[in-house]
Protein backbone atom coordinates (compact mmCIF):
# COMPACT_ATOMS: atom_id res chain seq x y z
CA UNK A 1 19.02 83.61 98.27
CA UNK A 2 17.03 86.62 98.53
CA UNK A 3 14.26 86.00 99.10
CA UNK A 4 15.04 83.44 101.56
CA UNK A 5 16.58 86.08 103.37
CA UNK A 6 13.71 88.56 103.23
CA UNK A 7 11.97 85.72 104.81
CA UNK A 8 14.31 85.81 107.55
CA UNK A 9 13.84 89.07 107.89
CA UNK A 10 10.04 89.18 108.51
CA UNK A 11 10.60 86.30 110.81
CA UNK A 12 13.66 87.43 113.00
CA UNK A 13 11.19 88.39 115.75
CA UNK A 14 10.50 85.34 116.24
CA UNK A 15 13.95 83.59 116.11
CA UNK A 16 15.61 86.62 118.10
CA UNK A 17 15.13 87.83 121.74
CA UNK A 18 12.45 90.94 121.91
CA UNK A 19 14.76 94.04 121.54
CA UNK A 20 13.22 95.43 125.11
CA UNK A 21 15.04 91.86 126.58
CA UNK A 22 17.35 93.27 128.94
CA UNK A 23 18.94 89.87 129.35
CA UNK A 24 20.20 89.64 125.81
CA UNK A 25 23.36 90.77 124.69
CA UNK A 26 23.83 93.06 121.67
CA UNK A 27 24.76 90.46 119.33
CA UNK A 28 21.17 89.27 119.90
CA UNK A 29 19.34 92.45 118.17
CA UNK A 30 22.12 92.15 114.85
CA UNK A 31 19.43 92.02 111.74
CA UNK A 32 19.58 88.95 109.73
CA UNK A 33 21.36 90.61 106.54
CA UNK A 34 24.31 91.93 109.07
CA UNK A 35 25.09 88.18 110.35
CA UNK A 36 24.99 87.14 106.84
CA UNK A 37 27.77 89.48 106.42
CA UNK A 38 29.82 88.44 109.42
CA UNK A 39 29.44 84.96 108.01
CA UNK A 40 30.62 86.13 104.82
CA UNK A 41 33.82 87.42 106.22
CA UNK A 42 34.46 84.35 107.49
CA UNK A 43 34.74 82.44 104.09
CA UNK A 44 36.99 85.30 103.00
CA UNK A 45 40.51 83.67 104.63
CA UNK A 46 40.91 81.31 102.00
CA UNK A 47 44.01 79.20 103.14
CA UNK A 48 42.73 79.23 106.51
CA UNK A 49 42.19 75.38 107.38
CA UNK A 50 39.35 76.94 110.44
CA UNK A 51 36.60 78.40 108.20
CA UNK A 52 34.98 75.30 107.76
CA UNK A 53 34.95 74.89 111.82
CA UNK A 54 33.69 78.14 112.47
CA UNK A 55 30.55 77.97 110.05
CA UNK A 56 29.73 74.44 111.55
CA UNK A 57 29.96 75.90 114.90
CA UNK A 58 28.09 79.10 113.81
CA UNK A 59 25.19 77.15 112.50
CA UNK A 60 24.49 75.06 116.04
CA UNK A 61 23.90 78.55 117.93
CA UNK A 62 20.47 79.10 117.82
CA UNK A 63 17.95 78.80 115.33
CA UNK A 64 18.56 82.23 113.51
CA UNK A 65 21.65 81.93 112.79
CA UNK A 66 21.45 78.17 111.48
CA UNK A 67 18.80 79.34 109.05
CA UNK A 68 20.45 82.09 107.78
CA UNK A 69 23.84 79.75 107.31
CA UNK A 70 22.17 76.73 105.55
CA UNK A 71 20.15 79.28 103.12
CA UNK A 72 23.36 80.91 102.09
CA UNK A 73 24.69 78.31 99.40
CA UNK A 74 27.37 80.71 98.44
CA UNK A 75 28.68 80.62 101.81
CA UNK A 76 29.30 76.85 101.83
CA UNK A 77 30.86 77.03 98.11
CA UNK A 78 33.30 79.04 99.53
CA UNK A 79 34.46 76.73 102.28
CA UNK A 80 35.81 73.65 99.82
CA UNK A 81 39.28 73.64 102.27
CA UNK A 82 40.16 70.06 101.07
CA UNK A 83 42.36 69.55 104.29
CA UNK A 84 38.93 70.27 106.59
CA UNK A 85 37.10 68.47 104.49
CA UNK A 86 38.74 65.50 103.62
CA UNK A 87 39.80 64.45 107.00
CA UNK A 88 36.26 64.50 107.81
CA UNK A 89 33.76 62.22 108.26
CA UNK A 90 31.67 60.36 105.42
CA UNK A 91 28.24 61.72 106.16
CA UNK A 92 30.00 65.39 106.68
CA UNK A 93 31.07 65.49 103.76
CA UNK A 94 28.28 64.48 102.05
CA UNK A 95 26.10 67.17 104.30
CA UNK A 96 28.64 69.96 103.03
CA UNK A 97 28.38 69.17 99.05
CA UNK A 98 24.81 68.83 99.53
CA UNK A 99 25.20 72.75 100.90
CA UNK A 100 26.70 73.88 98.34
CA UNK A 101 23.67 73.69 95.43
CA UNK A 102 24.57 75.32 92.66
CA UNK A 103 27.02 78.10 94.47
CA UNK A 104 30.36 79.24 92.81
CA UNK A 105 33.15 77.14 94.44
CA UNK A 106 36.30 78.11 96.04
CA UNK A 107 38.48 74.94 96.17
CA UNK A 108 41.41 75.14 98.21
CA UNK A 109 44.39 71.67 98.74
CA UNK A 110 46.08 68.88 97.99
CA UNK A 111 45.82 65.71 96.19
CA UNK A 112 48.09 63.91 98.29
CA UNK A 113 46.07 59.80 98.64
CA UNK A 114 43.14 57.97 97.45
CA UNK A 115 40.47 59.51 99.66
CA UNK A 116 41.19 63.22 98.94
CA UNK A 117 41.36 62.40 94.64
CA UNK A 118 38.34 60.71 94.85
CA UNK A 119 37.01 63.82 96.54
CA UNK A 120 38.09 66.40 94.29
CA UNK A 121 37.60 64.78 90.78
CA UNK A 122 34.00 63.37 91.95
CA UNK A 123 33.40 67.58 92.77
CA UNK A 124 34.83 68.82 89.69
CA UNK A 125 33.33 66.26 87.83
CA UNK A 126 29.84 67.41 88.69
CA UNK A 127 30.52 70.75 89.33
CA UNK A 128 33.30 71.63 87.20
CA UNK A 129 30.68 75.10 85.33
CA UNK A 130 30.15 76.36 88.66
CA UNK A 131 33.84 76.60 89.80
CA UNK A 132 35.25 79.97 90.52
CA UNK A 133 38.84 79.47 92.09
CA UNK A 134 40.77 76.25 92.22
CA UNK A 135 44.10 76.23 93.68
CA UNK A 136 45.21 72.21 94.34
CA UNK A 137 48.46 71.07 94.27
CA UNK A 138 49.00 67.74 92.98
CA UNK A 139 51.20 64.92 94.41
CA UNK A 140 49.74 62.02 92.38
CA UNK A 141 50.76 61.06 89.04
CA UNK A 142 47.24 59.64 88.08
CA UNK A 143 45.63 62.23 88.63
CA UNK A 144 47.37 64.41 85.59
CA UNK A 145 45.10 63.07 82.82
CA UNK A 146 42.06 63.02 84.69
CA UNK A 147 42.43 66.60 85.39
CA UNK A 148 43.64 67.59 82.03
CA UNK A 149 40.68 66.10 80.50
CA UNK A 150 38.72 68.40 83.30
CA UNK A 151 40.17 71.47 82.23
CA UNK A 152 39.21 71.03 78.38
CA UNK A 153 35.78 71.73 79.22
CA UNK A 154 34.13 75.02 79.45
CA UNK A 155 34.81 77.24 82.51
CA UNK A 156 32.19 80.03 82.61
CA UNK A 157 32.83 81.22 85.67
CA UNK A 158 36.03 79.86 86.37
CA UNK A 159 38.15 83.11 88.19
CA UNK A 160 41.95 81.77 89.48
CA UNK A 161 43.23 78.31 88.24
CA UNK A 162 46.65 77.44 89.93
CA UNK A 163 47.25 73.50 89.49
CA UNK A 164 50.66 72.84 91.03
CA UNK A 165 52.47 70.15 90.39
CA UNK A 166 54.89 69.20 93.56
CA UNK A 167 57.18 66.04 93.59
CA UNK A 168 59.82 66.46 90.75
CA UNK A 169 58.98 63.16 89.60
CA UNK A 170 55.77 63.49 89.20
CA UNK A 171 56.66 66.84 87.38
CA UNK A 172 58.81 65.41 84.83
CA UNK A 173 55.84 63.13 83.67
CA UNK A 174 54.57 66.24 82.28
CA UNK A 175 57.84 66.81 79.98
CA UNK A 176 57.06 63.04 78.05
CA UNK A 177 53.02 64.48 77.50
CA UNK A 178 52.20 65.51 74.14
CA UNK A 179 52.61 69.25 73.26
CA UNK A 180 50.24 69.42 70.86
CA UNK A 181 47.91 72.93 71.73
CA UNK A 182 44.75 71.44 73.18
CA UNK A 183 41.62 73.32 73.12
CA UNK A 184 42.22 74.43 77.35
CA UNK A 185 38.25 75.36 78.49
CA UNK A 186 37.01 74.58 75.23
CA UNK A 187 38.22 78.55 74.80
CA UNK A 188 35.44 79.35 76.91
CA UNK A 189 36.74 80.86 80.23
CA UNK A 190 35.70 84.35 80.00
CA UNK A 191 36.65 85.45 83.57
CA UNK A 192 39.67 83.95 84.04
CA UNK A 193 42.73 86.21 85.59
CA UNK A 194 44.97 84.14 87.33
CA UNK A 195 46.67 81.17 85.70
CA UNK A 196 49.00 78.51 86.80
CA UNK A 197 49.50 75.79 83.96
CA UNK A 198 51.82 73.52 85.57
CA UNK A 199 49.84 69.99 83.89
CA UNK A 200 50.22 71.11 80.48
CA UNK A 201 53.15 71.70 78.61
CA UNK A 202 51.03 73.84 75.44
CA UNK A 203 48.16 75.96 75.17
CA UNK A 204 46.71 78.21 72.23
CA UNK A 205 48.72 81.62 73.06
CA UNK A 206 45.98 83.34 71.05
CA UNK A 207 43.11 81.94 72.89
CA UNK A 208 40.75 84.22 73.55
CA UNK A 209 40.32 83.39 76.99
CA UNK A 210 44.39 84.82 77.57
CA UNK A 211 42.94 88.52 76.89
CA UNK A 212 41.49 89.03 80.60
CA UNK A 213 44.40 87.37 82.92
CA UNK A 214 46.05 89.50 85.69
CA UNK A 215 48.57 87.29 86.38
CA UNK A 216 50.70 84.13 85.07
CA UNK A 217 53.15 81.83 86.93
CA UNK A 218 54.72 79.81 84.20
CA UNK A 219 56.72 76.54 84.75
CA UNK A 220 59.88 75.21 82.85
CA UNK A 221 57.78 73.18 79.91
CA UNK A 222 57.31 76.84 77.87
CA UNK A 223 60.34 78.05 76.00
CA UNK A 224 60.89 82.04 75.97
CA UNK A 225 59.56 82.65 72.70
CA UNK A 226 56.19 80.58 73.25
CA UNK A 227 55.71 82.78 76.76
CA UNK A 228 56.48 86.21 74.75
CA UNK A 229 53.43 84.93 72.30
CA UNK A 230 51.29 84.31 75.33
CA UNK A 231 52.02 88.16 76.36
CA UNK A 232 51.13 89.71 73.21
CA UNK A 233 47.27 88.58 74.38
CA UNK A 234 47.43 89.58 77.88
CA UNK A 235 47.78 93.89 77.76
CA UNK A 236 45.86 93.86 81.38
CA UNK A 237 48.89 91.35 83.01
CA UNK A 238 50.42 93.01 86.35
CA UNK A 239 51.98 89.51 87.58
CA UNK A 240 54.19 87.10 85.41
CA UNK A 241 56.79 84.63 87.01
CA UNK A 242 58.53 82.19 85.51
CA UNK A 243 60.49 79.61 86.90
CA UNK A 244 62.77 77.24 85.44
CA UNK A 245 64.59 75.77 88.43
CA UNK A 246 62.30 73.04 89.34
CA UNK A 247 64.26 70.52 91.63
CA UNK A 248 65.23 67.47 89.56
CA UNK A 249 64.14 68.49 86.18
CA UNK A 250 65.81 69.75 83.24
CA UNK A 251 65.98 73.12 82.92
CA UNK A 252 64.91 74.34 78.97
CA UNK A 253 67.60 74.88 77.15
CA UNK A 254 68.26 78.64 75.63
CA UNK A 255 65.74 80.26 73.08
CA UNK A 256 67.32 80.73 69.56
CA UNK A 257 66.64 84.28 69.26
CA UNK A 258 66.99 83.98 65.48
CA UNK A 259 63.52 83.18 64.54
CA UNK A 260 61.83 86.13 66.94
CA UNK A 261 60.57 89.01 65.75
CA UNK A 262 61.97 92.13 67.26
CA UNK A 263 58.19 92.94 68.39
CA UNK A 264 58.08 95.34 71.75
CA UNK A 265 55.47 93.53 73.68
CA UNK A 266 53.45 96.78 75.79
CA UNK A 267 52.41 95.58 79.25
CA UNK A 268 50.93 98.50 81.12
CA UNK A 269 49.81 97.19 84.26
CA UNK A 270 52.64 95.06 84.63
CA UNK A 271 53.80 95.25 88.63
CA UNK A 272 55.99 92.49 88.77
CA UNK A 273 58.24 90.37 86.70
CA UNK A 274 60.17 87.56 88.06
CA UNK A 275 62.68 85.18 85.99
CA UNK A 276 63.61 81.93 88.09
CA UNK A 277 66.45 79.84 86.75
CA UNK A 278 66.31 81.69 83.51
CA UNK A 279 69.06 81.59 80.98
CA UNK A 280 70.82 84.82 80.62
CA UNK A 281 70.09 85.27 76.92
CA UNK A 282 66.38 84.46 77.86
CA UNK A 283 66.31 87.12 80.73
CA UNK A 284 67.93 89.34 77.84
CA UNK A 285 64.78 88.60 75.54
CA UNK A 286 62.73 89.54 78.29
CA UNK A 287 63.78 92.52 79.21
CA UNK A 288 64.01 93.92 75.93
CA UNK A 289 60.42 93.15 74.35
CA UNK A 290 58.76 93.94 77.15
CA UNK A 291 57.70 97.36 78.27
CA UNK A 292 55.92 97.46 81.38
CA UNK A 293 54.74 100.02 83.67
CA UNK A 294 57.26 102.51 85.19
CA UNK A 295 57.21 100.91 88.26
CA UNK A 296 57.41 97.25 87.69
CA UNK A 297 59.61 95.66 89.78
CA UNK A 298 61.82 92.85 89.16
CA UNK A 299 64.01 89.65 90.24
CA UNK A 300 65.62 87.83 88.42
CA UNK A 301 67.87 84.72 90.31
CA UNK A 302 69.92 81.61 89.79
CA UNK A 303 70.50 82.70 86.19
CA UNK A 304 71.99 80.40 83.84
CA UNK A 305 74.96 80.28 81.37
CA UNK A 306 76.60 83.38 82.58
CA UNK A 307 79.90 81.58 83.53
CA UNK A 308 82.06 83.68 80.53
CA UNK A 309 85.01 81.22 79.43
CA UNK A 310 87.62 83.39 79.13
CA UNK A 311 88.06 85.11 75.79
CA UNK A 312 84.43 85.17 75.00
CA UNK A 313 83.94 88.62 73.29
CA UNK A 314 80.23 87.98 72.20
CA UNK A 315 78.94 86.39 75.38
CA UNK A 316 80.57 89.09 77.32
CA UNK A 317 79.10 91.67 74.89
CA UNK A 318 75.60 89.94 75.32
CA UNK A 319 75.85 90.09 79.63
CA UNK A 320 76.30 94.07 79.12
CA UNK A 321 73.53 94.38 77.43
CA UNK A 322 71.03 92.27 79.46
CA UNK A 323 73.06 94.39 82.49
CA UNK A 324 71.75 97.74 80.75
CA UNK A 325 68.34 96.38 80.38
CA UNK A 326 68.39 95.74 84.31
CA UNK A 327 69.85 99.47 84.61
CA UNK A 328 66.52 100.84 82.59
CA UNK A 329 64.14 98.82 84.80
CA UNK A 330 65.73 99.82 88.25
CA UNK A 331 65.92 103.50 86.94
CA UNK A 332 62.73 103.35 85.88
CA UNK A 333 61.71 102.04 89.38
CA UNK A 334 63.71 104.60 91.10
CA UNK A 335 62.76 107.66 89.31
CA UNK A 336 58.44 107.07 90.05
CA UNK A 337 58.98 105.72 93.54
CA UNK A 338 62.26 108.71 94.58
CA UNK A 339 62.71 106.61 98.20
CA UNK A 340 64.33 108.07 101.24
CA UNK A 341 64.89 104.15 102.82
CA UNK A 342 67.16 102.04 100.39
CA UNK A 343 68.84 98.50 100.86
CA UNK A 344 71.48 97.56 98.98
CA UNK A 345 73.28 93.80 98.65
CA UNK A 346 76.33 93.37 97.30
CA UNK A 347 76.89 89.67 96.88
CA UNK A 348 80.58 88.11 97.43
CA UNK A 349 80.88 85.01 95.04
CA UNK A 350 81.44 83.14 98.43
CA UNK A 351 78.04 84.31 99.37
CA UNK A 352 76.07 83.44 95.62
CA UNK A 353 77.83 81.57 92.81
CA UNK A 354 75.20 82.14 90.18
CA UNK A 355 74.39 86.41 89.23
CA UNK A 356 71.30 87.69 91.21
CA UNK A 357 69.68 90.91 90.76
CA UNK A 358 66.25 92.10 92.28
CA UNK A 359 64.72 95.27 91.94
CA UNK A 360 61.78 95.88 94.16
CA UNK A 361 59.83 98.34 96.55
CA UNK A 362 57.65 97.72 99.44
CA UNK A 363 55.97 100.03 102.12
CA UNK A 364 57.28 100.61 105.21
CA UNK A 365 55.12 102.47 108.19
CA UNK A 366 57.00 104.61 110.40
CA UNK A 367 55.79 108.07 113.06
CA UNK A 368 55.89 109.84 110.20
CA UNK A 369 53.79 107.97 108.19
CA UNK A 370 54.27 105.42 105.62
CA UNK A 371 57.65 105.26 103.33
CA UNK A 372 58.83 103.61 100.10
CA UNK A 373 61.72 101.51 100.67
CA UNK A 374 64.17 100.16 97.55
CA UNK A 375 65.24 96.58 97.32
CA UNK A 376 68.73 95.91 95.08
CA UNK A 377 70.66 92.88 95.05
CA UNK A 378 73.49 92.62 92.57
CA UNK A 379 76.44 89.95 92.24
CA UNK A 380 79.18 91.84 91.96
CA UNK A 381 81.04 89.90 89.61
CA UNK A 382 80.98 89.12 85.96
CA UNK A 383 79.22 92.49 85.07
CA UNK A 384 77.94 93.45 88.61
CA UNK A 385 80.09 96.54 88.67
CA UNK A 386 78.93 97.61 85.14
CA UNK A 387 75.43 97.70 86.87
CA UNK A 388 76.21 99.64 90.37
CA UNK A 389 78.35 102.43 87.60
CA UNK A 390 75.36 102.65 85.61
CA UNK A 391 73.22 103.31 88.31
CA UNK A 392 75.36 105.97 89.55
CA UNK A 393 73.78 108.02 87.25
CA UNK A 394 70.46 108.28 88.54
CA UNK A 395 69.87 111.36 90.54
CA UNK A 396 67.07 110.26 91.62
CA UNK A 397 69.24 108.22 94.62
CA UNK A 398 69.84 111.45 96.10
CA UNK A 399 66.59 111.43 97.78
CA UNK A 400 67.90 108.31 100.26
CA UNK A 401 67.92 109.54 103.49
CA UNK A 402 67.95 105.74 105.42
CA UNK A 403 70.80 103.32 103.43
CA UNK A 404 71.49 99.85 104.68
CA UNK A 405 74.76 97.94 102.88
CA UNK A 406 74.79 94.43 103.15
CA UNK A 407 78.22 92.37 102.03
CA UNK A 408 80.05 95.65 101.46
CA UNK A 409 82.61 94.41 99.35
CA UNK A 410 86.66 95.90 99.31
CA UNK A 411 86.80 96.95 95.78
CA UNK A 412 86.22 100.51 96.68
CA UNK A 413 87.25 102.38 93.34
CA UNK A 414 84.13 100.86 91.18
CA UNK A 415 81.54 101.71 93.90
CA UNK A 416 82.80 105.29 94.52
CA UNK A 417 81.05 106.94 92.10
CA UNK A 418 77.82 105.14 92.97
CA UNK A 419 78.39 105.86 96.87
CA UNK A 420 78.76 109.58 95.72
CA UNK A 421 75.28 109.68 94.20
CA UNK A 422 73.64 109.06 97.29
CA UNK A 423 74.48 112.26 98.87
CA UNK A 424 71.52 112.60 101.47
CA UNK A 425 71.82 109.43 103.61
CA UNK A 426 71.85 110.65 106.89
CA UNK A 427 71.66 107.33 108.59
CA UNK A 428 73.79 104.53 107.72
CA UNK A 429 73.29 100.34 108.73
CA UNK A 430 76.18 97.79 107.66
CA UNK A 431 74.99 94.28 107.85
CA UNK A 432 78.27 91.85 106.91
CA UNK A 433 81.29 94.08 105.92
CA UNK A 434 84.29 93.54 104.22
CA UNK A 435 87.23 93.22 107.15
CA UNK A 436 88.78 96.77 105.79
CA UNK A 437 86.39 99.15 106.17
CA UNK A 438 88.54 101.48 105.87
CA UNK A 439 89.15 100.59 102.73
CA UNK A 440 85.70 100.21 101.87
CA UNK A 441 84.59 104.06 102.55
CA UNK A 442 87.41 105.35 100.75
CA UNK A 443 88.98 107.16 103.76
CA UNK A 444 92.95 106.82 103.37
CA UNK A 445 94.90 109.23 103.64
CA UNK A 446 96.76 108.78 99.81
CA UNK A 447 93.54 109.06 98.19
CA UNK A 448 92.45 112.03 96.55
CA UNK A 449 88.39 111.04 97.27
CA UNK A 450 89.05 111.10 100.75
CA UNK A 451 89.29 114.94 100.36
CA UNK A 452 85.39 114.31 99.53
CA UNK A 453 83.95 111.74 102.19
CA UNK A 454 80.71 110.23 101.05
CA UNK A 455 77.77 109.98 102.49
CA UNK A 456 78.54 113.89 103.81
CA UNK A 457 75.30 114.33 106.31
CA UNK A 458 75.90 111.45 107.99
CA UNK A 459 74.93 111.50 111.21
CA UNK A 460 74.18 107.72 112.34
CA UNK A 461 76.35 104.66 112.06
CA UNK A 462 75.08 101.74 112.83
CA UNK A 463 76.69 97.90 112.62
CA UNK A 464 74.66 94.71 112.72
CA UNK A 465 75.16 91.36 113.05
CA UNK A 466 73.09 88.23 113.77
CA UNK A 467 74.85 86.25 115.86
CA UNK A 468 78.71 85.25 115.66
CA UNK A 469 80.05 86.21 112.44
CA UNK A 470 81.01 83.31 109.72
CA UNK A 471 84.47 81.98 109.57
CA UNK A 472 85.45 83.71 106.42
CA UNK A 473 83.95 87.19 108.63
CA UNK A 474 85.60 86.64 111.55
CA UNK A 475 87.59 89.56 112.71
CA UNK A 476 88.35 92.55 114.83
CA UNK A 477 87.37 95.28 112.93
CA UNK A 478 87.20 97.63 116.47
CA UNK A 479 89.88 99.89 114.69
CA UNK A 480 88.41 100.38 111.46
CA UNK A 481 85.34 102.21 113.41
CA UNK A 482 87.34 104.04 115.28
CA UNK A 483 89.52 105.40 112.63
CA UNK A 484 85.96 105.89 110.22
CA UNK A 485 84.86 108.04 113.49
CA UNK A 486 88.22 110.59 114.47
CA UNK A 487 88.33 110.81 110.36
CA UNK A 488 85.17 112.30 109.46
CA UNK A 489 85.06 114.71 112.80
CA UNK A 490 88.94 115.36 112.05
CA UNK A 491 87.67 116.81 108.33
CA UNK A 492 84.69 118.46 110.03
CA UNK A 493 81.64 115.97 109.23
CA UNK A 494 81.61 113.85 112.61
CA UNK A 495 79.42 110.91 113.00
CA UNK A 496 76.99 112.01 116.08
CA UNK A 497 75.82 108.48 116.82
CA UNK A 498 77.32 105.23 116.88
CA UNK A 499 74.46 102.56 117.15
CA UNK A 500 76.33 98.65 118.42
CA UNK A 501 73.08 97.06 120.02
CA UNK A 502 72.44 94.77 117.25
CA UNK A 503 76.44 93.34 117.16
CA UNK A 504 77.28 91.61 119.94
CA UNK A 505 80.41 89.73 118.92
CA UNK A 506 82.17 93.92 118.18
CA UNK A 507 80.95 94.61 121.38
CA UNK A 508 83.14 92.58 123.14
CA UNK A 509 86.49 93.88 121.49
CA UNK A 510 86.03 97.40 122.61
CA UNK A 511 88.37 97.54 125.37
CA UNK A 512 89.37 100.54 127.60
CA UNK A 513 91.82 102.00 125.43
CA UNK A 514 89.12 101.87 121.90
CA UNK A 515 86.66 104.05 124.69
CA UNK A 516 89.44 106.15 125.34
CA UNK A 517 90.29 107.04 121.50
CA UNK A 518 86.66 107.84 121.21
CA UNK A 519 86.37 110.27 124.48
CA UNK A 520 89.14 111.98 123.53
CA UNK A 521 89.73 112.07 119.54
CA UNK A 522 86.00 111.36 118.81
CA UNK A 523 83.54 113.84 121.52
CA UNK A 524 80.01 113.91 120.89
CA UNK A 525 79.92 110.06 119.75
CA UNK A 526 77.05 108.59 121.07
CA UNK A 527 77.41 105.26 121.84
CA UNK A 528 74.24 102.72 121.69
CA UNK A 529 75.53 99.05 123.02
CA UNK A 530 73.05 95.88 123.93
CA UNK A 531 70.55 96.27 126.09
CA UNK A 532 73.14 94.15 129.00
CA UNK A 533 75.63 97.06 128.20
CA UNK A 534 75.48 100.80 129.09
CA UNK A 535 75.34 103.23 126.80
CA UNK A 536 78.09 106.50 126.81
């Protein structure tokens, strides 16, 4: 390719206006190795269905820029969209493979009908050394073997495999294929690092291939003890998720922890770790081998066996510990990233009947530059509470300054402590309340805490709701606001802003007398309402 280029080069006097051309444009006088560039970015939008498009287009220009396009095999290897491609026509198809020479391949769809398999296993067939990233997703049962007996051969320069299977029916063929370890890539696929295995149900956990990956999304044919021997290969892993909740197929059953070895498994890039549909003692087995990075967030959801019959000592005994092993991960989290936004669900078991908790951080841009924000979601039932006391000793939460609650349960007592900790918000957003909030900010007068409101620089208050509230949230809770408000300026920390734009539905049960309370009991309230509203 270079030198074809250099040729261009030497030529592009020819193939471009003269430079002193006042007619052209200053696209015109772009040097050959610059377009190739432009064109380059162009392949980079992998799932985009309009790269194809734009490089055909690109080529029927002018004559420059349709040499340096069909000289540039890599750029054509890159453009394998199997949606562009296989609607296409015959001969166009034919005119792309024949671009493509002997590029690396980026192959992008699905196998959804005749036309678009015969496509795809006629490429890999020929090409199979040469490709780089293949990400299908399969909704044909016959093409499982055909593939599998693909993906024993060597992959030299094979970068991201990610074979989904899609229809559960098609997926629980895989569950009847024999787990015997095959030989995946003849263990020759040197580059590999990322890995979806969704059309085998075994693979060599020692291969030597397993050493390099960055990231593994595992489906429910691999039991918890088979995946723990995949991750003592993989010490440069930052991505694993595993998910067992695949519509309309058995779920695996729980590991029998008796036969592992108590083996920490060290993980130091390890960002993210999510467990889908897991059972509880699995999650357990998780979280305790493996060590990751400080940081590494988590989620784990729609967990499995944690329904504790009543009486059940050693299950109950088992949830507190898995609980604890969440605590250490979201500490862990907490104490690196110290974040001054934090959001914080509190599931009802109306709102979730199976335990949920996710840990995670994101980035969040604001005028003062860019912020870490906390994610926590925790079911508040079964050992929930364990989990928001536990984390009540972090000190680290006193750096929140921006706190949203969402499902703020009654149960005040439990959550004091943990409310307490986070003794710097100075703005606070309730999505979804409990109908006493009174109640749930500890603010009656027979309680000794009220003596010590929470939350004591609070400055900002404000409610939001999408829409009309459900049935089971469907109430006046005007007063409660009002009493939250003359409370804290009655002890001497008054709430200076009262923010009601984003819930209509409380809007509308503020009558004359409410606006009275606050003018006279409650001064220096600022009011925020919809935009259709004024604001006090």
């Amino acid at each position: 390719m270079a030198s074809s280029l250099s040729q261009l080069i030497q030529d592009a006097d020819h193939l471009t206006p003269s430079r002193m051309d006042k007619s052209s444009c200053a696209i015109d006088v772009l040097p050959p190795e610059l377009l190739l560039e432009i064109f380059a970015q162009n392949t980079l939008e992998i799932y985009s269905y309009e790269r194809l498009t734009t490089a055909r287009y690109s080529s029927q220009v002018c004559q420059l820029w349709r040499s340096i396009l069909l000289s540039s095999t890599f750029l054509w290897g890159r453009l394998l969209n199997m949606y562009s491609i296989v609607h296409a026509s015959d001969e166009w198809r034919k005119e792309v493979v024949s671009r493509v020479g002997d590029a690396m391949l980026w192959i992008y769809g699905t196998v959804s009908d005749a036309r678009s398999r015969s496509f795809l296993m006629s490429l890999l067939r020929e090409k199979w050394e040469t490709v780089q990233f293949l990400h299908v997703n399969i909704e044909m049962p016959d093409v499982l073997e055909e593939m599998r007996a693909i993906m024993l051969r060597k992959a030299p320069n094979l970068e991201t495999l990610q074979v989904r299977v899609l229809p559960p029916r098609i997926f629980a063929l895989i569950e009847h294929h024999d787990n015997n370890p095959p030989t995946l890539f003849d263990n020759v696929a040197p580059k590999l690092m990322h890995f979806q295995p969704d059309l085998v149900r075994s693979f060599n956990p020692r291969a030597s291939w397993t050493f390099n990956l960055r990231s593994i999304r595992i489906s429910s044919h691999y039991s918890a003890s088979f995946i723990l021997s995949v991750l003592k290969s993989t010490p440069l892993l930052a991505l694993l998720v595993v998910r067992r909740n695949f519509p309309g197929v058995i779920g695996q059953s729980a590991t029998d922890h008796e036969g592992i070895a108590s083996v920490d498994i060290h993980l130091p890039r390890l960002t993210y770790l999510s467990l889908d549909g897991e059972h509880f003692s699995d999650v357990y087995l998780f979280l305790k081998h493996i060590k990751p990075s400080p940081g590494c967030r988590l989620s784990v959801c729609n967990m499995r066996g944690a329904d504790i019959p009543i009486g059940d000592t050693s299950t109950t005994t088992l949830l507190e510990n898995l609980y604890g092993e969440m605590v250490k991960w979201a500490v862990a989290c907490i104490n690196l990233h110290r974040p001054k936004i934090a959001h914080l669900s509190m599931d009802y078991p109306i709102f979730q009947s199976i335990p949920v908790v996710e840990i995670g951080f994101t980035n969040k841009k604001n005028s003062w530059g860019v912020e870490t924000v906390l994610f926590l979601k925790f079911s508040l039932y079964y050992c929930g509470f364990y989990v928001i006391q536990q984390l009540a000793t972090c000190s680290a939460l006193s750096t929140v300054r921006q706190l949203q609650l969402i499902s703020v349960p009654e149960i005040e007592d439990p959550l004091y402590p943990f409310y307490q900790t986070l003794s710097s918000v100075t703005e606070l957003t309730v999505v979804i309340c409990c109908p006493d909030l009174v109640g749930a900010f500890h603010i009656q007068d027979g309680q000794p805490q009220s003596q010590f409101p929470i939350f004591p620089l609070l400055c900002s208050l404000r409610l939001y709701s999408d829409g009309e509230p459900p049935p089971w949230l469907d109430f006046d809770y005007t007063n409660y606001i009002l009493d939250i408000l003359e409370y804290r300026a009655g002890v001497g920390l008054p709430v200076l802003s009262l923010d009601l734009s984003y819930c209509g539905h409380t809007v509308f049960s503020f009558g004359e007398e409410n606006w009275s309370r606050i003018v006279s009991r409650a001064l220096g309230v600022k009011v925020t309402l919809p935009d259709y509203c004024l604001s006090l």
